[in-house]
Protein backbone atom coordinates (compact mmCIF):
# COMPACT_ATOMS: atom_id res chain seq x y z
CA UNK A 1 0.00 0.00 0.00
CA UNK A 2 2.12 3.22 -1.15
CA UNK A 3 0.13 6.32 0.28
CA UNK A 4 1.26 9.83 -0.43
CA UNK A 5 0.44 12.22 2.66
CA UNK A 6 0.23 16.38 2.37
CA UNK A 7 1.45 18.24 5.42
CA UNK A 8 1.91 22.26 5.10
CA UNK A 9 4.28 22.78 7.68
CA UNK A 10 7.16 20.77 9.42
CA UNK A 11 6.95 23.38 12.13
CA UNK A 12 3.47 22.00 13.32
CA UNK A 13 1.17 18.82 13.23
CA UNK A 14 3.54 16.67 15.48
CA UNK A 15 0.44 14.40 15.01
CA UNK A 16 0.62 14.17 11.60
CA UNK A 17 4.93 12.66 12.18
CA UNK A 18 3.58 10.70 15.15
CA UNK A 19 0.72 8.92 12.97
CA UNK A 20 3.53 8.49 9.69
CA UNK A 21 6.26 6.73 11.98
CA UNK A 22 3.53 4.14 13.41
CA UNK A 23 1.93 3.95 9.23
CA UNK A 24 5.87 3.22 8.38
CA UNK A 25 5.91 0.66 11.07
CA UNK A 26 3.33 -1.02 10.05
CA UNK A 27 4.54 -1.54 6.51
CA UNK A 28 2.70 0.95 4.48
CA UNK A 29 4.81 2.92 1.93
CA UNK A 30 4.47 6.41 3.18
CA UNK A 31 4.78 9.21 0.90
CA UNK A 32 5.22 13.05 2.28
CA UNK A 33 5.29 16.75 0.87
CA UNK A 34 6.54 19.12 2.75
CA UNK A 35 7.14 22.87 2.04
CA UNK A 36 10.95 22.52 3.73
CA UNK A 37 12.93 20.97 6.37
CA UNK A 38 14.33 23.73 8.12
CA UNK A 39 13.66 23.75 12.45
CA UNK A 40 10.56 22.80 13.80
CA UNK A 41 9.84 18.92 13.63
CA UNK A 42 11.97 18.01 10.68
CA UNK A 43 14.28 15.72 12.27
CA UNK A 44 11.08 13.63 13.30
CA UNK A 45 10.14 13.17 9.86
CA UNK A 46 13.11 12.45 8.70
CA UNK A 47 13.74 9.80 11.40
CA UNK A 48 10.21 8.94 10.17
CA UNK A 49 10.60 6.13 7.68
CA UNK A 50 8.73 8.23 5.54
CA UNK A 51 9.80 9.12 2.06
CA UNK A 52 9.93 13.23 2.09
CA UNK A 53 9.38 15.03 -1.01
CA UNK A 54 10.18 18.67 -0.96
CA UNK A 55 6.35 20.33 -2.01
CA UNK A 56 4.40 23.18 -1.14
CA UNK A 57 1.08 21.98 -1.46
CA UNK A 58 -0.60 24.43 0.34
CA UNK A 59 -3.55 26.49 -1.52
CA UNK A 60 -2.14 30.10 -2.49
CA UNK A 61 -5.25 32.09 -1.60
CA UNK A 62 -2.67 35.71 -1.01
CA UNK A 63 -0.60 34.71 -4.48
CA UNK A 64 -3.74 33.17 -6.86
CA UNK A 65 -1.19 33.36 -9.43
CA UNK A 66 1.42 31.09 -8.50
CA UNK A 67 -1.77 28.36 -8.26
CA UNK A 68 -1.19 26.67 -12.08
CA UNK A 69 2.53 26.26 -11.52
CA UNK A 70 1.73 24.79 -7.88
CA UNK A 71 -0.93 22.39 -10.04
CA UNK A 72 1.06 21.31 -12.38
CA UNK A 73 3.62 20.71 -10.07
CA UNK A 74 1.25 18.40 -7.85
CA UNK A 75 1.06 16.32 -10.81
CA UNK A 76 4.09 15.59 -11.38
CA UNK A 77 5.03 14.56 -7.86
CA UNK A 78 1.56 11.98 -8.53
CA UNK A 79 2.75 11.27 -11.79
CA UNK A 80 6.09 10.23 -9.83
CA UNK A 81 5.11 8.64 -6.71
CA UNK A 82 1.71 6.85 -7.93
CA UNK A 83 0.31 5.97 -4.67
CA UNK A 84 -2.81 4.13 -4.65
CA UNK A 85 -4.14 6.76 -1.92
CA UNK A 86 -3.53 10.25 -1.26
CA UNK A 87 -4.49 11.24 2.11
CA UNK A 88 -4.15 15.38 3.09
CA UNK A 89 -4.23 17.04 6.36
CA UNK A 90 -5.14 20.56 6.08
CA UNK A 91 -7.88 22.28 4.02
CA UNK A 92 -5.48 24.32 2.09
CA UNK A 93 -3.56 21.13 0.76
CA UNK A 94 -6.97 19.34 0.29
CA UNK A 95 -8.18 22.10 -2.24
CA UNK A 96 -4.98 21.89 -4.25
CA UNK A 97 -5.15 18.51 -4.03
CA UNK A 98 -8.73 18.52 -6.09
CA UNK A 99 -8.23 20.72 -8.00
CA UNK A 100 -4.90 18.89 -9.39
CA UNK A 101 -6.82 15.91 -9.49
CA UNK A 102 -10.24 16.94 -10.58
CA UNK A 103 -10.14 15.44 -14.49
CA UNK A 104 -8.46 12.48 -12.72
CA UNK A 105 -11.15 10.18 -11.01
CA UNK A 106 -8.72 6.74 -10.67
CA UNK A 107 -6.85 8.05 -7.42
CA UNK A 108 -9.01 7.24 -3.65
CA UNK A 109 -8.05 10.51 -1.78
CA UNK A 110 -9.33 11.13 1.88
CA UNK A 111 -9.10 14.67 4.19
CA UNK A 112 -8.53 14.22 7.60
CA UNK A 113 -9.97 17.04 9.29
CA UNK A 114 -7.94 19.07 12.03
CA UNK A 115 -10.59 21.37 12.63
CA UNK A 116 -13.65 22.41 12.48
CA UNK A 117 -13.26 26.08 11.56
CA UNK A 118 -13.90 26.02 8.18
CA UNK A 119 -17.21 23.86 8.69
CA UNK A 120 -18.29 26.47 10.87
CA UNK A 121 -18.49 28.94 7.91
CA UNK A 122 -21.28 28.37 5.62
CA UNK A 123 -18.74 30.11 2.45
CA UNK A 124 -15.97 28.02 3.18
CA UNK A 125 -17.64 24.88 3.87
CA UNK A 126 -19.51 25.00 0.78
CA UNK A 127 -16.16 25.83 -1.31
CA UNK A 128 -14.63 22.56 0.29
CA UNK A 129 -17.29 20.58 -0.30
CA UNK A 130 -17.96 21.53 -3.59
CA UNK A 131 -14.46 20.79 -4.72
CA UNK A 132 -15.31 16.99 -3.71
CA UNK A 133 -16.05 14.28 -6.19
CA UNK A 134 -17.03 10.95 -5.68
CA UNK A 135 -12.86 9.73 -5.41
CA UNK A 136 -13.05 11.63 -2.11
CA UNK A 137 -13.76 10.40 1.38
CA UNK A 138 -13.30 12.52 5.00
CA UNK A 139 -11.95 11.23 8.27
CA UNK A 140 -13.21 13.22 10.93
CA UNK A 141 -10.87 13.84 14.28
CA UNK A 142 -13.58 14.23 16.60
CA UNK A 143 -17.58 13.20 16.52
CA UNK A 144 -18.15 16.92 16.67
CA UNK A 145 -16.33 16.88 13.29
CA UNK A 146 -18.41 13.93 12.20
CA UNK A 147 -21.82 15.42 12.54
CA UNK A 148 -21.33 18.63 10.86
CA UNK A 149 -20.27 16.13 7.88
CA UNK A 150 -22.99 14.63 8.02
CA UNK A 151 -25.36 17.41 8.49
CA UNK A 152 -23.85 18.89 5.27
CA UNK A 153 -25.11 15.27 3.46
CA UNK A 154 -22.14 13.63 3.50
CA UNK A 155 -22.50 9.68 2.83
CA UNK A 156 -21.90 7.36 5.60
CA UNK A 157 -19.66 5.17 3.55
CA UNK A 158 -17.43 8.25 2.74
CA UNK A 159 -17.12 9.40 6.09
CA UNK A 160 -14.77 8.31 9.34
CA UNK A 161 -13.79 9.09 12.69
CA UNK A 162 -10.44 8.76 13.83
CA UNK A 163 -8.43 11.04 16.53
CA UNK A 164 -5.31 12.56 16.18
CA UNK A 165 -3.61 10.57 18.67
CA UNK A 166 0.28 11.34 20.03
CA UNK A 167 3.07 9.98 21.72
CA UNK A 168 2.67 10.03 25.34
CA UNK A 169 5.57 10.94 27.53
CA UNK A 170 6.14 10.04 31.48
CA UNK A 171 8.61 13.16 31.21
CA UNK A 172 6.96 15.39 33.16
CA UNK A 173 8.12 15.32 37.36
CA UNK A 174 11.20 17.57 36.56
CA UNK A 175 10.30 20.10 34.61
CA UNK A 176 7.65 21.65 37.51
CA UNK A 177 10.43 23.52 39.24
CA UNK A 178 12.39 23.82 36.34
CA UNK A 179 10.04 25.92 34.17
CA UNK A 180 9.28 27.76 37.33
CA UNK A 181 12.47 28.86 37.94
CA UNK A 182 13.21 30.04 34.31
CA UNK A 183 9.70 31.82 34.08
CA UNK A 184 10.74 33.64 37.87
CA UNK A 185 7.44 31.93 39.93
CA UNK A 186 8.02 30.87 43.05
CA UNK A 187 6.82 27.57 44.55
CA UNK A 188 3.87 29.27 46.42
CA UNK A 189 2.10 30.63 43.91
CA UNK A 190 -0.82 29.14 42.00
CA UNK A 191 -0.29 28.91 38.35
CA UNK A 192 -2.88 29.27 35.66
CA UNK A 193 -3.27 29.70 31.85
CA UNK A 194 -2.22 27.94 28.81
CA UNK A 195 0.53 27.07 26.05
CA UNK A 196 -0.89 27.47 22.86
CA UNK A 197 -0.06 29.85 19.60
CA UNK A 198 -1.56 33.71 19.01
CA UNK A 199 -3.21 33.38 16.23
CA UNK A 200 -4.93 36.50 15.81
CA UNK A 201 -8.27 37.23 14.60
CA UNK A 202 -9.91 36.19 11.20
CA UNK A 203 -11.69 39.31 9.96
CA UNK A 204 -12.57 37.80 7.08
CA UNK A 205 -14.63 35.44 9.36
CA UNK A 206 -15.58 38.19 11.46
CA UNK A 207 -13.66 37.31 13.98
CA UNK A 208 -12.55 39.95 16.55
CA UNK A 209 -10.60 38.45 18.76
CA UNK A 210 -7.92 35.50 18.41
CA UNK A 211 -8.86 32.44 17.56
CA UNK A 212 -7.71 30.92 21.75
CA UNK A 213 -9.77 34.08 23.03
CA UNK A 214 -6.21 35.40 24.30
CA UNK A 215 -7.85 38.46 24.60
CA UNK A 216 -10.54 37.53 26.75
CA UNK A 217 -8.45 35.25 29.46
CA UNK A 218 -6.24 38.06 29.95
CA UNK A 219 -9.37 39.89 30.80
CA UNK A 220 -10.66 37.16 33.54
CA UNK A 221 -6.86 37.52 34.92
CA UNK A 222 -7.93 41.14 36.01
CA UNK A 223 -11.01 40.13 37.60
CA UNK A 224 -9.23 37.01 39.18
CA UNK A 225 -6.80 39.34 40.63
CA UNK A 226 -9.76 40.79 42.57
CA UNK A 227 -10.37 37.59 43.87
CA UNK A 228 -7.50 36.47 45.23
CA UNK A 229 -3.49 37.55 45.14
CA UNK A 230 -1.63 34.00 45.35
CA UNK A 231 -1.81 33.48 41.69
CA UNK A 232 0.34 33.83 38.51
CA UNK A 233 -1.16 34.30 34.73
CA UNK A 234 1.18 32.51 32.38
CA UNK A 235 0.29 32.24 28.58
CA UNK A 236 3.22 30.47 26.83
CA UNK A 237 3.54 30.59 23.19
CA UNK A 238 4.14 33.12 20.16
CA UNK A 239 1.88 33.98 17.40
CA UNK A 240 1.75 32.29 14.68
CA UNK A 241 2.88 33.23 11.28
CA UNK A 242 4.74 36.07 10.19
CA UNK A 243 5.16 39.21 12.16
CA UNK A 244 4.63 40.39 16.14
CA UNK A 245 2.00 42.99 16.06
CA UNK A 246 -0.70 40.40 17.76
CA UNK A 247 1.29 39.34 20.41
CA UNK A 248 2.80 43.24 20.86
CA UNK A 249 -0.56 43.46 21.79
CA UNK A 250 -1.66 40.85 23.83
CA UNK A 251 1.53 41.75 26.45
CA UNK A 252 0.26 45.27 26.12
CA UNK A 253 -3.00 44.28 27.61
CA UNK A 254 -1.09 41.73 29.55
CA UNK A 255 1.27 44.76 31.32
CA UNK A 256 -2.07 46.79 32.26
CA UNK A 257 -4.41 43.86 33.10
CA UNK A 258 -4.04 44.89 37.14
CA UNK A 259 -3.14 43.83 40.70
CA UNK A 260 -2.38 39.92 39.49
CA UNK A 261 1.13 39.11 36.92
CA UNK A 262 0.38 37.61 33.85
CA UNK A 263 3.80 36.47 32.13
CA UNK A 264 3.78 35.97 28.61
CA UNK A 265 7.40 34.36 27.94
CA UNK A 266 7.04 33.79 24.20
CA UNK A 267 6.89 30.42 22.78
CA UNK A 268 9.06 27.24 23.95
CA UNK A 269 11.36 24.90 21.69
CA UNK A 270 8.77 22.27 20.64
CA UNK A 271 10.74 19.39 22.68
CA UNK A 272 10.01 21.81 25.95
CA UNK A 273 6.97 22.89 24.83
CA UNK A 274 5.70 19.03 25.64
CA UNK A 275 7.49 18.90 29.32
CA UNK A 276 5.97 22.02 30.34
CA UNK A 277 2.35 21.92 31.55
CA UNK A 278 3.29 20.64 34.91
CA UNK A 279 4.05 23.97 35.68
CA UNK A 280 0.40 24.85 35.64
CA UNK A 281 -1.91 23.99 38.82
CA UNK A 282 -4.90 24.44 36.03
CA UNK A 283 -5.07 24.86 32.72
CA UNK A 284 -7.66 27.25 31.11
CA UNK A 285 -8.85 26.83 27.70
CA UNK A 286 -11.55 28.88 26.57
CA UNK A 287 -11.04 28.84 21.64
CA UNK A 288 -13.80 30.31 19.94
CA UNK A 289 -13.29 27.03 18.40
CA UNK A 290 -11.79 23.96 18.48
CA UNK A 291 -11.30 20.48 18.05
CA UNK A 292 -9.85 18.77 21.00
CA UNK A 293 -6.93 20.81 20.77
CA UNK A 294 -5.14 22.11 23.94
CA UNK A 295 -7.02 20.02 26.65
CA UNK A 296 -5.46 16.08 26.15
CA UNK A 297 -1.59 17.52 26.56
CA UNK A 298 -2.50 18.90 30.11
CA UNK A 299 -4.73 15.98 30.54
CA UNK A 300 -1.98 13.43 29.47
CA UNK A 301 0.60 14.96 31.92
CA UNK A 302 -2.25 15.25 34.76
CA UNK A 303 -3.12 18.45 34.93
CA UNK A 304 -6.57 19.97 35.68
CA UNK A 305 -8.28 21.50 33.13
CA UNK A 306 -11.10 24.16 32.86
CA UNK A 307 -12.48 24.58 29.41
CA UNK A 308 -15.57 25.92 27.39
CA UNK A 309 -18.11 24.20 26.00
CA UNK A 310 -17.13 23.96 22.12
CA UNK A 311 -16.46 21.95 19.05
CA UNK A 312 -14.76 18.16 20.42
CA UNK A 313 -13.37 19.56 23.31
CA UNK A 314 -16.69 18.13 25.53
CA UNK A 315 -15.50 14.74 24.07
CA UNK A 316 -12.59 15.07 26.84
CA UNK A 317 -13.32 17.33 29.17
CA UNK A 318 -16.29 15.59 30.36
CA UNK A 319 -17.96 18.27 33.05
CA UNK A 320 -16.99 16.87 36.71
CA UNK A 321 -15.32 13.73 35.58
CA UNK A 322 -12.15 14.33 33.46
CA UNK A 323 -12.12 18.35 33.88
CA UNK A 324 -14.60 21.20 34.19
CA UNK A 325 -16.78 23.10 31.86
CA UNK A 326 -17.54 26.32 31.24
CA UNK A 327 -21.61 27.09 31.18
CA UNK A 328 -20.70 30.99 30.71
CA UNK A 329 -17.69 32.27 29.35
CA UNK A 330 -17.34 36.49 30.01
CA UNK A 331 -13.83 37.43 31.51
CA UNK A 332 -15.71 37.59 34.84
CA UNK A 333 -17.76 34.35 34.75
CA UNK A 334 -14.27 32.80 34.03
CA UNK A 335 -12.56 34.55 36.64
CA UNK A 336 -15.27 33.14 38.92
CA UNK A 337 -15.00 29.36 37.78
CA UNK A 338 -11.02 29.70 38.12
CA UNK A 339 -11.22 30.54 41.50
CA UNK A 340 -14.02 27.94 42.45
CA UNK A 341 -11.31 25.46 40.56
CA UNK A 342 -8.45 26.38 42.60
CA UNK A 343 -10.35 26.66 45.85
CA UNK A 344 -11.39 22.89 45.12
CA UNK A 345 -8.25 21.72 43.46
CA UNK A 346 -7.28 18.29 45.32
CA UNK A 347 -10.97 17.42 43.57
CA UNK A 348 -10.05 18.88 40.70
CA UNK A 349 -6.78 17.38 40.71
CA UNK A 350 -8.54 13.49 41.07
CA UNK A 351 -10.68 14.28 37.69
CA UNK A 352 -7.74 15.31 36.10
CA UNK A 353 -6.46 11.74 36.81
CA UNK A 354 -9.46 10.01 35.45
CA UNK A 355 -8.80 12.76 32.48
CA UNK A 356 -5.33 11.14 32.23
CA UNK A 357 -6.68 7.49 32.13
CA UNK A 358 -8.99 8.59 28.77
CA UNK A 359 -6.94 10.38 26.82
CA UNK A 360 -3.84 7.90 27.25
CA UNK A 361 -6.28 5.34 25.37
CA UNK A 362 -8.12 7.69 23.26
CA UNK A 363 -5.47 9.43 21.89
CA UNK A 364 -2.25 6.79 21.91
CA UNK A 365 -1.60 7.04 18.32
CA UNK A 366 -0.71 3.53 18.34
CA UNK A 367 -4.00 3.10 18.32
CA UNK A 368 -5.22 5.40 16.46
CA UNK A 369 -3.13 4.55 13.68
CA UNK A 370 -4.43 1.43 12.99
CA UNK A 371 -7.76 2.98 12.81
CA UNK A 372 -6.49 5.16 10.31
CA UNK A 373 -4.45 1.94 7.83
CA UNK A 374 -7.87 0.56 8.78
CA UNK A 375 -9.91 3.23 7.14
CA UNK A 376 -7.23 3.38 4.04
CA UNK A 377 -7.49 -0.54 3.26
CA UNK A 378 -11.49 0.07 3.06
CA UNK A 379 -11.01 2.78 0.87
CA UNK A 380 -8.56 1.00 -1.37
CA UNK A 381 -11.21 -1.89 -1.15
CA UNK A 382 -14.37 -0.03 -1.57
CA UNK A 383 -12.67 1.43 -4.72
CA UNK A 384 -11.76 -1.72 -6.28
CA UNK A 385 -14.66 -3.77 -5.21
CA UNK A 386 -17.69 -1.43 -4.18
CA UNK A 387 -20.36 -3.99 -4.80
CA UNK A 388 -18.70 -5.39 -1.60
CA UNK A 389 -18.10 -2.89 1.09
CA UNK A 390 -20.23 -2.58 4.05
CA UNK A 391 -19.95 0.55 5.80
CA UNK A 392 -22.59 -0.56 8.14
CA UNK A 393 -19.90 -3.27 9.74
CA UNK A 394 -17.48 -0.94 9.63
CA UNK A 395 -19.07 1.71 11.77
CA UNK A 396 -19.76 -1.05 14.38
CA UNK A 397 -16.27 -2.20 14.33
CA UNK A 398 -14.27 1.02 14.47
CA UNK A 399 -16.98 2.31 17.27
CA UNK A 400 -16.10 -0.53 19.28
CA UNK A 401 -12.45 0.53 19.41
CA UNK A 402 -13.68 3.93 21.28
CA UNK A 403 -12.76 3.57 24.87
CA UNK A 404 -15.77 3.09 27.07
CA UNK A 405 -15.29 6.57 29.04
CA UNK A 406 -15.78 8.07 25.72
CA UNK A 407 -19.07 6.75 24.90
CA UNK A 408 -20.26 7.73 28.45
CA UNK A 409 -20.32 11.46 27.20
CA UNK A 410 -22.93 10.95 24.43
């Protein structure tokens, strides 16, 4: 099975490395394009087993006219790796991906969805699904995912549900006081907040604030502050993309926010990055939207989290058993629900173990790896032999792989 894989960055998706190494393992010839291999995670896909093929796939929606050299391009790297599946991670590289490929209807080629942002947006969900031909299939990476697919009329023999899973790491008991130290917080103090990238706000989808509500946690800092003075706001992470003028911003607010300190130390060498969230005494994860993004790593390394009530993320945090969620999220009702967290935290603190217990199963992506060569051989067979195929079996089968816990949350 030779499967050729689009990834738009080797600075992010550690999943994406994580689920290729375990596809390698298992003895499927994996294919990757990738823009570069310069910082970030590039070592890990080299050490991948994957073969890497230097290619921007990514849609050029600011330079429209670079997009027929980028086509023809794709072609050729088809033309030279002819994989019997081609299986893309990100909108942007599924668009150019069908549109390469559109007069071409003899290569399977699946999108595994990050996200749900774009399905959110009744423009940009109709331009990706309109793109789609009957070649294409969808894995969604959380249910949340999988119902707005379906809502839009996707078939149920076209669609899956896989999460991202990830390495997990025990390494976590010595970088507490370690990360303390370097970020100048003393062993007293409470820490709260997050590590996750600025990515400031999409005016284009009328967005005003960043996409991880920045913005508005820096807010509930100043009324926590009111509330209490033994705790320490720390937001780790840069913005992402090109330029500063986001994050100038956010450690403008940051600098004025009031009585309580709220460090923002810029972002962490990926390796660190991982080790780090033992520094927090609760994580607090409030997206506009989101996937199940920034909950499972402080989950994984047992750390409580508090979160709001959107896209997958209820698919972890499941309210009083693995974490907490939010019924209002203002800066003040948020301020409120942090300090009713930390004045309860040995509680807290025992959900975030049964948190750690879930997501160590749900997302081990030994696991979910094999859901996902799974999902590619019933492709590859539904395409050859379609009289055959019963998607009805294989719903029943891959639900059965969910961990119990997970089901409990319907």
């Amino acid at each position: 099975m030779r499967v050729l894989q689009l990834v738009k960055t080797s600075h992010g998706a550690r999943w994406a490395v994580d689920q290729v190494r375990e596809l390698c393992a298992m003895g499927v010839d994996v294919h990757v394009a990738l823009p570069d291999l310069a910082g970030g995670f590039s070592n890990a896909w080299v050490e991948s087993g994957a073969k890497i093929h230097i290619f921007d796939a990514e849609f050029p929606v600011k330079t429209p006219w670079r997009l027929p050299s980028i086509l023809k391009g794709f072609r050729n790297l088809i033309e030279q790796v002819q994989p019997d599946l081609i299986h893309s991670h990100f909108v942007s590289t599924t668009l150019t991906m069908r549109m390469a490929l559109k007069g071409d209807s003899s290569i399977p080629r699946v999108f595994q969805v990050p996200g749900p942002l774009h399905l959110e947006n009744a423009v940009f969900r109709n331009w990706e699904l309109s793109t789609s031909t009957e070649k294409d299939y969808w894995i969604a990476s959380s249910k949340y995912i999988n119902q707005l697919y379906v809502n839009a009329g996707i078939a149920d023999h076209r669609l899956f549900t896989s999460y991202y899973g990830n390495y997990q790491s025990d390494d976590y008991e010595s970088a507490r006081e370690e990360l303390r130290a370097l970020f100048g917080i003393s062993k007293h103090e409470l820490v709260v907040g997050s590590i996750s990238y600025m990515y400031p706000p999409k005016y284009f989808l009328g967005q005003l604030r960043g996409l991880k509500r920045h913005e508005t946690l820096i807010k509930a800092f100043g009324h926590l502050g009111e509330l209490r003075n033994d705790v320490t706001g720390l937001l780790v992470g840069g913005q992402w993309g090109n330029g500063k003028s986001y994050e100038r911003k956010l450690r403008r607010q940051a600098a004025h926010v009031g009585s309580m300190r709220v460090a923002l130390p810029g972002a962490l060498p990926p390796q660190n990055s991982a080790r780090a969230w033992p520094v927090f005494d609760l994580v607090v994860h409030i997206p506009s939207t989101e996937n199940c993004g920034g909950v499972v790593e402080p989950l994984a390394a047992g750390v409580p989290v508090l979160a709001n009530k959107v896209g997958g993320l209820p698919e972890v945090v499941i309210d009083g058993m693995t974490g907490v969620l939010l019924e209002k999220d203002s800066p003040l009702d948020i301020a409120r629900a942090i300090n009713r967290a930390l004045t309860n935290l040995p509680d807290l603190q025992a959900t975030a173990r049964t948190g750690r217990n879930l997501v160590r199963t749900m997302f081990d992506v030994r696991r979910t790896a094999k859901e996902i060569y799974q999902t590619y051989a019933h492709i590859i067979n539904d395409e050859q032999r379609p009289e055959t195929f019963d998607s009805v079996s294989f719903s029943q089968t891959h639900a059965a792989s969910r961990p119990t816990l997970v089901s409990s949350s319907d």
